[in-house]
Protein backbone atom coordinates (compact mmCIF):
# COMPACT_ATOMS: atom_id res chain seq x y z
CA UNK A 1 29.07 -56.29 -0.31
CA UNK A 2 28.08 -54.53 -3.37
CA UNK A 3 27.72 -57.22 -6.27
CA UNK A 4 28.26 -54.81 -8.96
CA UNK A 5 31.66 -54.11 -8.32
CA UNK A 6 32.99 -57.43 -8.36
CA UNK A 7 31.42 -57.67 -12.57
CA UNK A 8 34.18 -56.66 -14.81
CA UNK A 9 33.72 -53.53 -16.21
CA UNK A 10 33.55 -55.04 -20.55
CA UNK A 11 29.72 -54.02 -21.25
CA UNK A 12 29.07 -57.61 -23.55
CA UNK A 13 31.14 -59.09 -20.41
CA UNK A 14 28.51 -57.77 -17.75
CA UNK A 15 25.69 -58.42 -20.09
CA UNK A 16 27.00 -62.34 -20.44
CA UNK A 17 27.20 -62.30 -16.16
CA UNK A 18 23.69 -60.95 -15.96
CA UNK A 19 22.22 -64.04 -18.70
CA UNK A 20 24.37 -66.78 -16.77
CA UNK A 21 22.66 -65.33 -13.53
CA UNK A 22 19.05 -64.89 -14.53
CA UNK A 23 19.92 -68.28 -15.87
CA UNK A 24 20.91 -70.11 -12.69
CA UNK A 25 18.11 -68.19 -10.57
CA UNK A 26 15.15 -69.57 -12.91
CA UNK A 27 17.00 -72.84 -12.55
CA UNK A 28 16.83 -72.44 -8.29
CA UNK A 29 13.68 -70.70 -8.64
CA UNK A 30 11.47 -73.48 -9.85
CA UNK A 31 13.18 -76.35 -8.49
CA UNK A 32 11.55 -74.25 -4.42
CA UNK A 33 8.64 -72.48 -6.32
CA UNK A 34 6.54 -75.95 -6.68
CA UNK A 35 6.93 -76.96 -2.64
CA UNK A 36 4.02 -74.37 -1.40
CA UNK A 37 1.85 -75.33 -4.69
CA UNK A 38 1.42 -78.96 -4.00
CA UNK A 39 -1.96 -79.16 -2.07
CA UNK A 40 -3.35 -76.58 -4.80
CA UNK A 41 -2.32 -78.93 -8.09
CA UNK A 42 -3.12 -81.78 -6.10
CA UNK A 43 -6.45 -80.72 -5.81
CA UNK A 44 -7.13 -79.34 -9.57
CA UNK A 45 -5.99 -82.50 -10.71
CA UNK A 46 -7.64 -84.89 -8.37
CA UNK A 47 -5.01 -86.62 -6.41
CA UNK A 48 -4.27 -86.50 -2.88
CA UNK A 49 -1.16 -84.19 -1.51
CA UNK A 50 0.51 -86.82 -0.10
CA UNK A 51 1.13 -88.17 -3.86
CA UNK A 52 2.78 -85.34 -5.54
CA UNK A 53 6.29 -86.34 -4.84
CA UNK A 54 6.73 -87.06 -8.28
CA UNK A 55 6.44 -83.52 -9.67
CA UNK A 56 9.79 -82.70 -7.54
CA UNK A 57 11.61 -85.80 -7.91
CA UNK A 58 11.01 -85.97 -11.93
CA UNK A 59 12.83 -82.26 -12.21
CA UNK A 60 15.92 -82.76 -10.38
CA UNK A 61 16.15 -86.47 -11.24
CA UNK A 62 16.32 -85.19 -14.75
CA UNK A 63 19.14 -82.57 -13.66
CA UNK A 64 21.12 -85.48 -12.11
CA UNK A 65 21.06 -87.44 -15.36
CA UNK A 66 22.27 -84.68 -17.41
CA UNK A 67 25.03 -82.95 -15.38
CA UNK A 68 27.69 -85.81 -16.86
CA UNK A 69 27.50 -85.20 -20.03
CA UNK A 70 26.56 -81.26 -20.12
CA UNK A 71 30.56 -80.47 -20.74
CA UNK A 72 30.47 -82.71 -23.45
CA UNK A 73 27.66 -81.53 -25.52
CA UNK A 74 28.29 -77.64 -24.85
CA UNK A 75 32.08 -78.50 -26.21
CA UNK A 76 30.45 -80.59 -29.03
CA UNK A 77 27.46 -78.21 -30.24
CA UNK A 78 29.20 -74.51 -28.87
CA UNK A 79 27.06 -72.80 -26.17
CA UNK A 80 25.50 -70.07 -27.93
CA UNK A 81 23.44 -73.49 -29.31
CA UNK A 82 22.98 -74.93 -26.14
CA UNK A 83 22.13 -72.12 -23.76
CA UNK A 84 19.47 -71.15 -26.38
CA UNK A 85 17.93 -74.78 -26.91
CA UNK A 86 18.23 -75.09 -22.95
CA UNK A 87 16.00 -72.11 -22.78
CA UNK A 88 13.28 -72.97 -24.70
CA UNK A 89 13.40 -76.40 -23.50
CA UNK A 90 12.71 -74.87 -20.31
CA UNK A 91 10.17 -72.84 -21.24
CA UNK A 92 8.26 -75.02 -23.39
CA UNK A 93 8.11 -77.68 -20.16
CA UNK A 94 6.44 -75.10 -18.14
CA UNK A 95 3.80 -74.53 -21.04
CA UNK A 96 3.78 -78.00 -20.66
CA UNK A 97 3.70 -77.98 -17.12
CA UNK A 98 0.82 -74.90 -17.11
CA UNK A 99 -1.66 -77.23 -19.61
CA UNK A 100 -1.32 -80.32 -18.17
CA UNK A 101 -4.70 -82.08 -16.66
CA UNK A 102 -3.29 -84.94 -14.67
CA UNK A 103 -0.27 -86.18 -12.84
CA UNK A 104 1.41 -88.12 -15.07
CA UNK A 105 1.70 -85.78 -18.29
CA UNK A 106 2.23 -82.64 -15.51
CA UNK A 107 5.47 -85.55 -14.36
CA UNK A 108 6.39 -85.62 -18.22
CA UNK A 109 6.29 -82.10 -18.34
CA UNK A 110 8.56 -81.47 -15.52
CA UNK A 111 11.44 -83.96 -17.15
CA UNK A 112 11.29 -81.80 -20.04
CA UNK A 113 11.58 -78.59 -17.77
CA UNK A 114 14.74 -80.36 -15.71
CA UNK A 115 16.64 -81.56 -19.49
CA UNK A 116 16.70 -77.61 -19.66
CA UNK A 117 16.81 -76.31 -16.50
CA UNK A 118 20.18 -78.95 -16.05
CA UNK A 119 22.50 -77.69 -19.13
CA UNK A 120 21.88 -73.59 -17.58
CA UNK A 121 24.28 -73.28 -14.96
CA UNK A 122 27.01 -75.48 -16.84
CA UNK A 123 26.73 -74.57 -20.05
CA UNK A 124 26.99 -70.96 -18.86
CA UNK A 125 29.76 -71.51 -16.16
CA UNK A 126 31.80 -73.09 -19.21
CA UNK A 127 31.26 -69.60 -21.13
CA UNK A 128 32.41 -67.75 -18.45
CA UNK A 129 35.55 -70.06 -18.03
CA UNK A 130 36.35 -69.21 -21.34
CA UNK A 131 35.99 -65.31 -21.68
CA UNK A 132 36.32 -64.03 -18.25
CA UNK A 133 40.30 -63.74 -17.09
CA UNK A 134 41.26 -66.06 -14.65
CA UNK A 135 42.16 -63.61 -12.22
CA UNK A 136 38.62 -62.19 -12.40
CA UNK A 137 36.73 -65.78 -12.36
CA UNK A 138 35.98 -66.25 -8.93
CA UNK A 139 34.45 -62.76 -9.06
CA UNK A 140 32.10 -63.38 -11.80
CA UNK A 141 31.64 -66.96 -10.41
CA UNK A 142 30.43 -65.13 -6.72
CA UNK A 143 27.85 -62.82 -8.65
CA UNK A 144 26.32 -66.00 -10.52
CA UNK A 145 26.28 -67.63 -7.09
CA UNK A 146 24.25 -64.89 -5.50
CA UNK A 147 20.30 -65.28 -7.96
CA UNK A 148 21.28 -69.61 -6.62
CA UNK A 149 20.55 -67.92 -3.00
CA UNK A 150 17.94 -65.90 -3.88
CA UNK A 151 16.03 -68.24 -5.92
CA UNK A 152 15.22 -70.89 -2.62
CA UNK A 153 14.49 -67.61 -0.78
CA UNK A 154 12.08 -66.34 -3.04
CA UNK A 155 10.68 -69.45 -4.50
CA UNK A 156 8.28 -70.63 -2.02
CA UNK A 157 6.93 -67.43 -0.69
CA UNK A 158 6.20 -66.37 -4.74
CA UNK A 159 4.95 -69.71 -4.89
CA UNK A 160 2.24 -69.34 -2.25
CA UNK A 161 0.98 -65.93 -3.17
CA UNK A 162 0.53 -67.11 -7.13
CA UNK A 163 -1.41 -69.89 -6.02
CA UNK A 164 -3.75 -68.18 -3.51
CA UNK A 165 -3.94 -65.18 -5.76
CA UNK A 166 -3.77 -66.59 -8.75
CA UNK A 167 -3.26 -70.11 -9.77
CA UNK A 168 -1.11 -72.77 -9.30
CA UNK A 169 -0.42 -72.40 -12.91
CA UNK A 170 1.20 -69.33 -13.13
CA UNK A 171 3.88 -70.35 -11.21
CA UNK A 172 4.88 -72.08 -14.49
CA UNK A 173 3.92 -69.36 -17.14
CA UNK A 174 6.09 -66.72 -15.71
CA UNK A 175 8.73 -68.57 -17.07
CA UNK A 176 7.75 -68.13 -20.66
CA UNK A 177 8.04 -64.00 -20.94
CA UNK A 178 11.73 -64.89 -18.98
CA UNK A 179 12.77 -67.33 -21.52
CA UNK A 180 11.70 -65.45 -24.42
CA UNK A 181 13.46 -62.61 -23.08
CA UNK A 182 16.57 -65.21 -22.33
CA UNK A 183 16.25 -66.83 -26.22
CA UNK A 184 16.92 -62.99 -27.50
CA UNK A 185 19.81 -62.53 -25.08
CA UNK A 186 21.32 -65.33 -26.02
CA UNK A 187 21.79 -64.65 -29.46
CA UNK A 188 23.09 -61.27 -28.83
CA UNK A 189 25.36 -61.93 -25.53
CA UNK A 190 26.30 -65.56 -25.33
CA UNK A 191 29.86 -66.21 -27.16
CA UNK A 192 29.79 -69.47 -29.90
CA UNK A 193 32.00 -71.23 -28.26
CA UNK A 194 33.40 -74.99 -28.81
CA UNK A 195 36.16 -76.55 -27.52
CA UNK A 196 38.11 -78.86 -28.51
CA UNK A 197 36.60 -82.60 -27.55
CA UNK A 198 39.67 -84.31 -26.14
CA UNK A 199 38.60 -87.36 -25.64
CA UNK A 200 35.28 -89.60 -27.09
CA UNK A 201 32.63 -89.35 -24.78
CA UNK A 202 31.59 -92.40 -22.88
CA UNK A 203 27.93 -93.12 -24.16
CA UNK A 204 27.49 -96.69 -23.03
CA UNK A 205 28.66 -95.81 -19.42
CA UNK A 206 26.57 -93.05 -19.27
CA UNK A 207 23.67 -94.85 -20.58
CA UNK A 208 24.32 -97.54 -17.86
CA UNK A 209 24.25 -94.23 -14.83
CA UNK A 210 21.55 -92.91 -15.87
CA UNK A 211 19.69 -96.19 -16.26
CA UNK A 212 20.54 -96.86 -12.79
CA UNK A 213 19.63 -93.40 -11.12
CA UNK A 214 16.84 -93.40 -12.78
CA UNK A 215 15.18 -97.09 -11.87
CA UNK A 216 17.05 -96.63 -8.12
CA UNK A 217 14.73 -93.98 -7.77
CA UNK A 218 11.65 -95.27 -9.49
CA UNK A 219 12.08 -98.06 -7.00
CA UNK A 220 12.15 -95.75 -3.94
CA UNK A 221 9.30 -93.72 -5.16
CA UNK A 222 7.49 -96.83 -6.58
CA UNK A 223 5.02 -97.74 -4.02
CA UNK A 224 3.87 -93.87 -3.09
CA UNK A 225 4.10 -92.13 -6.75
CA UNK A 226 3.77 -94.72 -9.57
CA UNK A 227 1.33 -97.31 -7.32
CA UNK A 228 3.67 -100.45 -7.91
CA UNK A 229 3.35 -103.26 -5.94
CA UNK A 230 6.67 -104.56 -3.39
CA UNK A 231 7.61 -107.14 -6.43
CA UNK A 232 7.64 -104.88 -8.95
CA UNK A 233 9.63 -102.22 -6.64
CA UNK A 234 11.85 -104.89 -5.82
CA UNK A 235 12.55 -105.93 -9.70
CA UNK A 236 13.44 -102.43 -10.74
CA UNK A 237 15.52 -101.72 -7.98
CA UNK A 238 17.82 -105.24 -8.68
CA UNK A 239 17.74 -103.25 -12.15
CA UNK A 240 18.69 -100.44 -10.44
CA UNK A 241 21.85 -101.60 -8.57
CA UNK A 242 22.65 -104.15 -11.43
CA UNK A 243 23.17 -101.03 -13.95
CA UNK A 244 25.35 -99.19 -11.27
CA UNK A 245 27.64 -102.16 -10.80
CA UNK A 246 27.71 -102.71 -14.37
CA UNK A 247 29.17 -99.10 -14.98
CA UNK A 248 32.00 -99.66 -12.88
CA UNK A 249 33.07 -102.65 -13.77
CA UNK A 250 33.08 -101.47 -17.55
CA UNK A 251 34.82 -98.16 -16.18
CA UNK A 252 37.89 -100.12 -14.74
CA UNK A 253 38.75 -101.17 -18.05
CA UNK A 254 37.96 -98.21 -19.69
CA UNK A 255 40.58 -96.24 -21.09
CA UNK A 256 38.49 -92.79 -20.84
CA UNK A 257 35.18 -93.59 -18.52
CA UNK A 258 33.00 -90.71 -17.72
CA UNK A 259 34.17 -90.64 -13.90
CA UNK A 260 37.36 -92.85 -13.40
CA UNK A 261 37.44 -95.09 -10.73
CA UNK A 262 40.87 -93.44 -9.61
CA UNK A 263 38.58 -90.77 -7.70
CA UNK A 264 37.31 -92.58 -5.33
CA UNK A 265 41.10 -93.34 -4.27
CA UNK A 266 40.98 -90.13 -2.87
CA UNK A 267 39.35 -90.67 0.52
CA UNK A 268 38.00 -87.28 1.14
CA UNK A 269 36.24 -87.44 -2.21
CA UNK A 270 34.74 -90.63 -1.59
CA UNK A 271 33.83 -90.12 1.86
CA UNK A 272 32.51 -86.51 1.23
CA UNK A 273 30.34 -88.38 -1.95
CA UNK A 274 28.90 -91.28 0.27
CA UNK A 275 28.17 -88.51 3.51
CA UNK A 276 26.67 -85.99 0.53
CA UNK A 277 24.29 -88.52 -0.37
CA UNK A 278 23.30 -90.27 2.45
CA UNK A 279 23.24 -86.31 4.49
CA UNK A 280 21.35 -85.48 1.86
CA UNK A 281 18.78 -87.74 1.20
CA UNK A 282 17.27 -86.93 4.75
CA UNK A 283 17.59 -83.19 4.47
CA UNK A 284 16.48 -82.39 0.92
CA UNK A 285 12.68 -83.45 2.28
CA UNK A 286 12.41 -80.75 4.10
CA UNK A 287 11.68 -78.14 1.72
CA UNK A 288 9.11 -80.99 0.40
CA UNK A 289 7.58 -82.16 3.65
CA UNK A 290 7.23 -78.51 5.49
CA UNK A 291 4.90 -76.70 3.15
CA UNK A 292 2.73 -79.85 3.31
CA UNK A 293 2.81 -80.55 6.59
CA UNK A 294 1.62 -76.90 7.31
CA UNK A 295 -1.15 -76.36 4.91
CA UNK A 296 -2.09 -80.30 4.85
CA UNK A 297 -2.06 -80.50 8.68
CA UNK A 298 -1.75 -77.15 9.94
CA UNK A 299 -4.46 -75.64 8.17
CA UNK A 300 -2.18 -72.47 6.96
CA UNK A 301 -2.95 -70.63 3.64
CA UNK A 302 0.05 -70.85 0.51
CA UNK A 303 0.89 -67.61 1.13
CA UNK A 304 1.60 -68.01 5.19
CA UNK A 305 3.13 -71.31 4.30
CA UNK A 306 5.55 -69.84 1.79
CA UNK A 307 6.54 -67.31 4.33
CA UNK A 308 7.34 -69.77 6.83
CA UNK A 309 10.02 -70.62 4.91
CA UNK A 310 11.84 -67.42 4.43
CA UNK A 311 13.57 -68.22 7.96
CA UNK A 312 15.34 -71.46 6.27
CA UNK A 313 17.41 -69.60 3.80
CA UNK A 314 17.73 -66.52 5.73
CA UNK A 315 19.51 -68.22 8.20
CA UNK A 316 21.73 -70.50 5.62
CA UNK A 317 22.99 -67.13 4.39
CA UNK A 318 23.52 -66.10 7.51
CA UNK A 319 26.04 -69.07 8.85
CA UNK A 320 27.40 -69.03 5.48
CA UNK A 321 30.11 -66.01 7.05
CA UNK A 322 30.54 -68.57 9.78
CA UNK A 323 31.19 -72.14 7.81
CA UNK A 324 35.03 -71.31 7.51
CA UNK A 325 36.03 -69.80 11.29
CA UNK A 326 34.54 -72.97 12.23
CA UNK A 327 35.69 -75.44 9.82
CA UNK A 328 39.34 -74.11 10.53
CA UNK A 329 39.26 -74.11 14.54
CA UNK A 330 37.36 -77.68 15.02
CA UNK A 331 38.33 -79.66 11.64
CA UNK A 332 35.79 -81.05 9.24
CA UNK A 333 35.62 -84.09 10.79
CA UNK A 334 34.07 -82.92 14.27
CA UNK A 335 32.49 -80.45 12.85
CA UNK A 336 30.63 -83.09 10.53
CA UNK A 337 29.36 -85.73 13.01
CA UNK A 338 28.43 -83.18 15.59
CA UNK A 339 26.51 -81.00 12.69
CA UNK A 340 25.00 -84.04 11.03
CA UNK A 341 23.44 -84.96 14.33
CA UNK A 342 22.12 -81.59 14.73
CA UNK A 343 20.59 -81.37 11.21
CA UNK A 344 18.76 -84.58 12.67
CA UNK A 345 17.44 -83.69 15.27
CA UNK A 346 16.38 -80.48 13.99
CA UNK A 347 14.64 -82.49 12.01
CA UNK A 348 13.37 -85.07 14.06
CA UNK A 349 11.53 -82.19 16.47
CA UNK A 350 8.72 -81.67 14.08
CA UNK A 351 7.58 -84.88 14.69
CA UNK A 352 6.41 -83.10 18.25
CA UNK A 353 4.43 -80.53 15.74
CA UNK A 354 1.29 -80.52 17.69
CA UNK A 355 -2.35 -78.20 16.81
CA UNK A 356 -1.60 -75.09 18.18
CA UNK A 357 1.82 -74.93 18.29
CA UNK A 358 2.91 -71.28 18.78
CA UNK A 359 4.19 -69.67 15.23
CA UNK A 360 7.39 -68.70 17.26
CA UNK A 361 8.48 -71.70 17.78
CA UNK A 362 8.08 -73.16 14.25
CA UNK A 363 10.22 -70.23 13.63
CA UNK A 364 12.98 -71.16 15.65
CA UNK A 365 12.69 -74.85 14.21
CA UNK A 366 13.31 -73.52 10.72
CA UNK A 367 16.11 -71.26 11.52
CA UNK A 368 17.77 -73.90 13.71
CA UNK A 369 17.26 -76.25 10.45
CA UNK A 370 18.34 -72.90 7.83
CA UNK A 371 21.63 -72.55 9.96
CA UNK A 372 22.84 -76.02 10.60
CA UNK A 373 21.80 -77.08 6.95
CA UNK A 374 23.87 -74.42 5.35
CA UNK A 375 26.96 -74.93 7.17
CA UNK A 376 26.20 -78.67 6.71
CA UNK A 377 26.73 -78.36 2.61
CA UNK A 378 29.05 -75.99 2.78
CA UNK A 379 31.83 -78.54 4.99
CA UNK A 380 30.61 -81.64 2.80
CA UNK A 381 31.28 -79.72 -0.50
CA UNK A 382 34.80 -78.12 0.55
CA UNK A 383 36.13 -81.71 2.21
CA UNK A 384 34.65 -83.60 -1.28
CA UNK A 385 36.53 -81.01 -3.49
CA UNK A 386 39.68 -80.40 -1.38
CA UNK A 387 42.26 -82.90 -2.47
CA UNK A 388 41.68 -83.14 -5.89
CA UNK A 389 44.54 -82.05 -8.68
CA UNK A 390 43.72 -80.15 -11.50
CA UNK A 391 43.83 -83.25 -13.78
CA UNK A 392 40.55 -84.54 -11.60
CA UNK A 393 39.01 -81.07 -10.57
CA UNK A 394 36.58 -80.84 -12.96
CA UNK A 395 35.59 -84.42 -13.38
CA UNK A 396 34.98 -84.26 -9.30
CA UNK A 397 32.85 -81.44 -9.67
CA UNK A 398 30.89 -82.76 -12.06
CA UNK A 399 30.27 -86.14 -10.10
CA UNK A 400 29.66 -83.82 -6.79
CA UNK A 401 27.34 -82.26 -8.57
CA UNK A 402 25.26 -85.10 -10.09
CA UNK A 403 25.02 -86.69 -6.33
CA UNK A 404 23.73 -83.40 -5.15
CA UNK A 405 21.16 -84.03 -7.55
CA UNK A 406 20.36 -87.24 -7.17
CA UNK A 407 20.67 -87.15 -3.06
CA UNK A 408 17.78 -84.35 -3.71
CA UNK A 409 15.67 -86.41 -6.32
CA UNK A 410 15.91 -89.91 -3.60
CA UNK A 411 15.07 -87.84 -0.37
CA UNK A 412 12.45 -86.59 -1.50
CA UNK A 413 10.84 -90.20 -3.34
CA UNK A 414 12.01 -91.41 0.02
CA UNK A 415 10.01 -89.14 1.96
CA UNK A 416 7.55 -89.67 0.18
CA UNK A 417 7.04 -93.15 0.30
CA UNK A 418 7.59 -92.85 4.11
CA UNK A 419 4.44 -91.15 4.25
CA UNK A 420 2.63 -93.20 2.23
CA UNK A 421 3.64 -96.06 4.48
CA UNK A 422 3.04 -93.67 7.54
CA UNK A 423 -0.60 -92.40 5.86
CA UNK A 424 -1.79 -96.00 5.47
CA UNK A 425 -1.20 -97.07 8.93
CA UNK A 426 -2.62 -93.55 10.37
CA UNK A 427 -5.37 -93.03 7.42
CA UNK A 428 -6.30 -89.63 6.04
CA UNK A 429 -10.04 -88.99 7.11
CA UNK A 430 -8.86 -86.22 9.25
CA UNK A 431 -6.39 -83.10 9.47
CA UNK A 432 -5.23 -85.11 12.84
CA UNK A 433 -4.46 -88.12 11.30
CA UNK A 434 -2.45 -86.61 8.44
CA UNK A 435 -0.45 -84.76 11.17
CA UNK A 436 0.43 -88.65 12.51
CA UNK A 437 1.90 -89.40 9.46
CA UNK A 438 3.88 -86.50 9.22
CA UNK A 439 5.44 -86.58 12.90
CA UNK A 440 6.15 -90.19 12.23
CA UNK A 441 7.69 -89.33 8.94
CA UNK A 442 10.07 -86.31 10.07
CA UNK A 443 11.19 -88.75 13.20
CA UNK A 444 12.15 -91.33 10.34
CA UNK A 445 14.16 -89.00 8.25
CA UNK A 446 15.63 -87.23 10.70
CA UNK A 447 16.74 -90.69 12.32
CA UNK A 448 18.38 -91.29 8.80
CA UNK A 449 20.20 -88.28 8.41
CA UNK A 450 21.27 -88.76 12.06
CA UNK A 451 22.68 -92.16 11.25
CA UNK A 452 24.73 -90.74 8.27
CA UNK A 453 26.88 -88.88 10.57
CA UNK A 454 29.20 -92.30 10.91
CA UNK A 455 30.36 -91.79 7.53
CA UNK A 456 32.28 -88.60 8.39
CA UNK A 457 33.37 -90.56 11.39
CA UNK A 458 35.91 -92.38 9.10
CA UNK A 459 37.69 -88.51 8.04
CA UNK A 460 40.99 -87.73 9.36
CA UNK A 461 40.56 -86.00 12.69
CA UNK A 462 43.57 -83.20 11.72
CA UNK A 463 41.76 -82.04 8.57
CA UNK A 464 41.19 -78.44 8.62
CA UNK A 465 39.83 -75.33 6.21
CA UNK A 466 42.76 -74.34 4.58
CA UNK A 467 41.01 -71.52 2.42
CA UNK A 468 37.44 -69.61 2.17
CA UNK A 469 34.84 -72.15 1.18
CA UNK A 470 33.73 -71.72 -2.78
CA UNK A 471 30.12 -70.14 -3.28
CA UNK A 472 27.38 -72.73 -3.62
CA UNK A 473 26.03 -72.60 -7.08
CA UNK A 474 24.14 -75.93 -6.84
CA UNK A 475 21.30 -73.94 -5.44
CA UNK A 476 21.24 -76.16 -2.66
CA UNK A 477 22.38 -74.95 0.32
């Protein structure tokens, strides 16, 4: 399919498709460039591999938090204003990210990268709602979608080769000539627009979500990243949970809460929110675990460890022709418990990674895990989305969205503190015993992700596709 026919044919119109793009595929980019870089930061700054978790879960933690109220401030400060500051926030965190000699200001660094990399897609999706005709939305909406597939394809092979060729730091700094190239753009392409704030946003909910995603996953990635002890994991995640509840009990008597409890009357929406999480909080490690595992373990260079990973996206652009055929003949609800169970044990089986392992067959693995994984989000996402009204559309997607996030930010803490746990039983003296850790760590996940396949036990049995999935544009899947 040739993307440029599907961009309407107004020059400032194109030229507004083409910023929103580039936009979304820096976004995608460095959330998969970082994976294959790890071991290489790790070592400039002194810490082991297995500790890095943090630099992930810090950038899309930080995206979680600040999908709920991206709407709000786009409509409140117009989003000529906020595409720009989102840029430059985004560039001046990888400057940030570039300079930094340690963990914990590189972590820093990577929250300010996510406050900027979070308000792109939205802020310029909202734009596009408002100048492109309706008729001609899904278009522009598909040619946005396609730099969110490229980005995970390119991002850890680019990755690799700037870090064996270059340095690990560069895969921040190409950022900066982008986003000074994006700050111009915007002021000449992006429309001023504001609309017109319907209703007062809810600050004090918020507030009470985001302190609860964020301590829920300070807790989970206590022990491993931050080096606190069980009590003090224990006390934030009581925090944690205690927040949560708090929200909704304040948003049932709420006249105008930031997600109305009313959704989760729908049971597709909740059911497709609790299987989204749980789903994928065991697959969002791999992109994580694999690059370590093989350079850690494995012994293979960035570059040949980036490249390994082409066959994951390849092959979740591949079933994405096939999602819908199959959706539509089995129903989402077989289709989800049987596919869930396959994503499993997909990943389960490199736990039986062994020295020596023929590169074919680490192939297959990966495209097995590409395929399954892609149709995976793409029947979770449609069955969330499906039977909301047009009064609750946008508030669902926004609340989809955010768990995407968040499932992403928790798998990852989760896996690693999982090999932490793994790593201290096994110890690290040896390539060997690192590989212990990591066999007994994909077996764990992949029993977890396995295990979330009862929640989409609980769908009707008679739902079907009724139309074409939507394009991804959460980058990922």
């Amino acid at each position: 399919m040739n993307s440029e026919a599907a961009v309407p044919v107004d020059p400032s119109r194109k030229s507004l498709l083409w910023l929103v793009a580039v936009g979304f595929f820096m976004q995608t980019l460095d959330a998969t460039i970082i994976n294959t870089a790890l071991p290489a930061m790790a070592t400039s700054l002194g810490e082991s591999p297995l500790r890095m978790q943090s630099v992930v879960v810090a950038y899309a933690l930080t995206m979680a938090m600040l999908i709920p109220a991206s709407g709000w401030i786009a409509d409140r400060f117009g989003t000529r204003r906020i595409f720009f500051c989102a840029i430059v926030l985004f560039a001046a965190g990888s400057v940030q990210c570039a300079l930094s000699q340690g963990l914990g200001p590189l972590v820093a660094a990577r929250v300010v990268q996510g406050l900027g990399g979070a308000l792109l897609l939205p802020v310029g999706r909202l734009a596009l709602l408002r100048t492109v005709p309706r008729a001609e939305f899904l278009q522009a909406m598909s040619f946005v979608a396609i730099p969110g597939l490229i980005g995970p394809l390119l991002g850890p092979t680019l990755g690799g080769w700037l870090v064996q060729y270059a340095s690990w730091h560069w895969i921040f700094l190409i950022n900066v000539p982008v986003g000074l190239a994006g700050c111009i753009a915007t002021l000449r392409y992006m429309p001023d627009l504001r609309g017109a704030i319907q209703k007062r946003f809810d600050s004090v909910g918020y507030a009470l979500l985001a302190f609860g995603m964020v301590t829920i996953s300070l807790a989970v990635d206590g022990v491993s990243g931050l080096g606190l002890h069980q009590g003090g994991v224990i006390v934030v995640l009581i925090f944690g949970f205690a927040s949560v509840v708090a929200y909704w009990l304040r948003a049932a008597r709420t006249p105008e809460p930031l997600f109305s409890p009313a959704l989760f009357g729908i049971p597709t929406l909740s059911i497709g929110l609790l299987g989204n999480l749980f789903s994928r909080l065991g697959s969002s490690c791999m992109p994580f675990l694999v690059p370590l595992l093989l350079q850690v373990s494995m012994g293979y260079s960035p570059v040949r460890a980036g490249l390994m990973m082409l066959p994951v996206a390849l092959a979740g652009m591949a079933m994405k022709r096939f999602a819908t055929p199959l959706i539509t003949r089995h129903g989402y609800r077989r289709v989800l418990v049987a596919n869930t169970v396959l994503v499993g044990c997909t990943m389960a089986s490199f736990g039986l990674t062994a020295p020596g392992q023929p590169v074919a067959l680490h192939l297959l693995q990966l495209l097995v895990f590409g395929a399954v994984n892609s149709l995976q989000f793409t029947a979770m996402n449609t069955i969330t989305l499906k039977d909301l009204d047009g009064s609750m559309a946008s508030s669902g997607n926004s609340l989809l969205s955010m768990v995407q996030m968040l499932a992403m930010s928790l798998g990852v803490a989760a896996a690693g503190a999982v090999l932490a746990g793994y790593n201290g039983v096994f110890g690290t003296v040896t390539p060997v015993q690192t590989l212990d850790a990591f066999q007994a760590t994909f077996a764990t996940m992949g029993l977890i992700t396995v295990a979330s396949a009862l929640i989409f036990w609980h769908l009707p049995a008679e739902v079907r596709a009724a139309q074409p999935a939507q394009p991804e544009v959460s980058g990922q899947g």
